[in-house]
Protein backbone atom coordinates (compact mmCIF):
# COMPACT_ATOMS: atom_id res chain seq x y z
CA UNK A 1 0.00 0.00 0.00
CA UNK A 2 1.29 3.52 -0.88
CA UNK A 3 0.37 6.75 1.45
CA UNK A 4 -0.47 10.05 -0.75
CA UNK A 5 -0.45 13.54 0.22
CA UNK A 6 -3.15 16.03 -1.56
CA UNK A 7 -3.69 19.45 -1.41
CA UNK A 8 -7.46 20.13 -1.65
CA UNK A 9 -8.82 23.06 -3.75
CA UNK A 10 -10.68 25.85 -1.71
CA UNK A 11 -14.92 25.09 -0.77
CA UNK A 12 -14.24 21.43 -1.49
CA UNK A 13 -17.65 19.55 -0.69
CA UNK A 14 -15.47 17.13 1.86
CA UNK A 15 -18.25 14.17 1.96
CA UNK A 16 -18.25 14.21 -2.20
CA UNK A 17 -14.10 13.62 -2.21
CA UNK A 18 -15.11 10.77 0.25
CA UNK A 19 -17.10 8.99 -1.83
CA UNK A 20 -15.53 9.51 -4.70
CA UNK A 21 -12.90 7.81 -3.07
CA UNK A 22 -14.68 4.95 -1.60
CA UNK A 23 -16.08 4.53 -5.71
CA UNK A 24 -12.44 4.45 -6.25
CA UNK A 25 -11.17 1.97 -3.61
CA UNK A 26 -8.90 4.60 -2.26
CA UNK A 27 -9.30 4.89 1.72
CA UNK A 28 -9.19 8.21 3.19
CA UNK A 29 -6.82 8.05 6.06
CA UNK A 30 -6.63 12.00 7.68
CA UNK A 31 -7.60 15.63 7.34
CA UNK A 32 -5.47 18.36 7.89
CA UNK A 33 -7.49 20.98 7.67
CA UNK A 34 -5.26 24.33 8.59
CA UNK A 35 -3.18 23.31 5.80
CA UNK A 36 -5.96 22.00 3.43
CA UNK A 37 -4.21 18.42 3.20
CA UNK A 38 -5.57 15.11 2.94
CA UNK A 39 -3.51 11.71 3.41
CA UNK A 40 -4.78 8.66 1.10
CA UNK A 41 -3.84 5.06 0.75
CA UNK A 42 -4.46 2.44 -2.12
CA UNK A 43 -3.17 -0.18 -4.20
CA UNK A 44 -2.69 1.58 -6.96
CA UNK A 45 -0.81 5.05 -7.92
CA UNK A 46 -2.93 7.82 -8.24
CA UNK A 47 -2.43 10.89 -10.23
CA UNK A 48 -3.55 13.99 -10.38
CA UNK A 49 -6.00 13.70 -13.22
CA UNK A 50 -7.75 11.10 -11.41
CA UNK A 51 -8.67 13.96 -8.72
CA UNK A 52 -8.93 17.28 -11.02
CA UNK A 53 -12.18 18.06 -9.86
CA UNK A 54 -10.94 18.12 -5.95
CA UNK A 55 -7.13 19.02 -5.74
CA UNK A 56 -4.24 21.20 -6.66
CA UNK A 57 -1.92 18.27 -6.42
CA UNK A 58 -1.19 14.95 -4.76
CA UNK A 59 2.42 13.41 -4.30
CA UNK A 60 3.35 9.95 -2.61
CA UNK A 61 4.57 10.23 0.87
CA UNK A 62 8.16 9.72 1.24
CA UNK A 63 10.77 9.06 4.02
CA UNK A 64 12.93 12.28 3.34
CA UNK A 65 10.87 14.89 5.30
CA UNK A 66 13.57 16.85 7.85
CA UNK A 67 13.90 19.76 10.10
């Protein structure tokens, strides 16, 4: 399973993502909302053209993150 990071576009209908998700069999994992960031999992990769509709970008979650 692969963890994804997506930015959601502004006065996204939160409860639409999530089902378009769940059509998708791609679970919705957390919500960050003061940063407008969601965190995904699934099988397969997911791009950005699969989510146009909902956000500015998604990216896989990797290992490198430092402060």
């Amino acid at each position: 399973m692969k963890i994804y990071l997506a930015v959601l576009k502004k006065d996204i209908d939160l409860e639409e993502f999530k089902r378009n998700l769940k059509e998708k069999k791609i679970k919705f994992l957390d919500h960050y909302k003061s940063v407008a960031i969601v965190k995904l999992q699934s099988e397969k990769k997911i791009s950005e053209q699969d989510f146009e509709k909902f956000c500015e970008s998604i990216e896989e979650e990797k290992d490198n993150l430092t402060i």
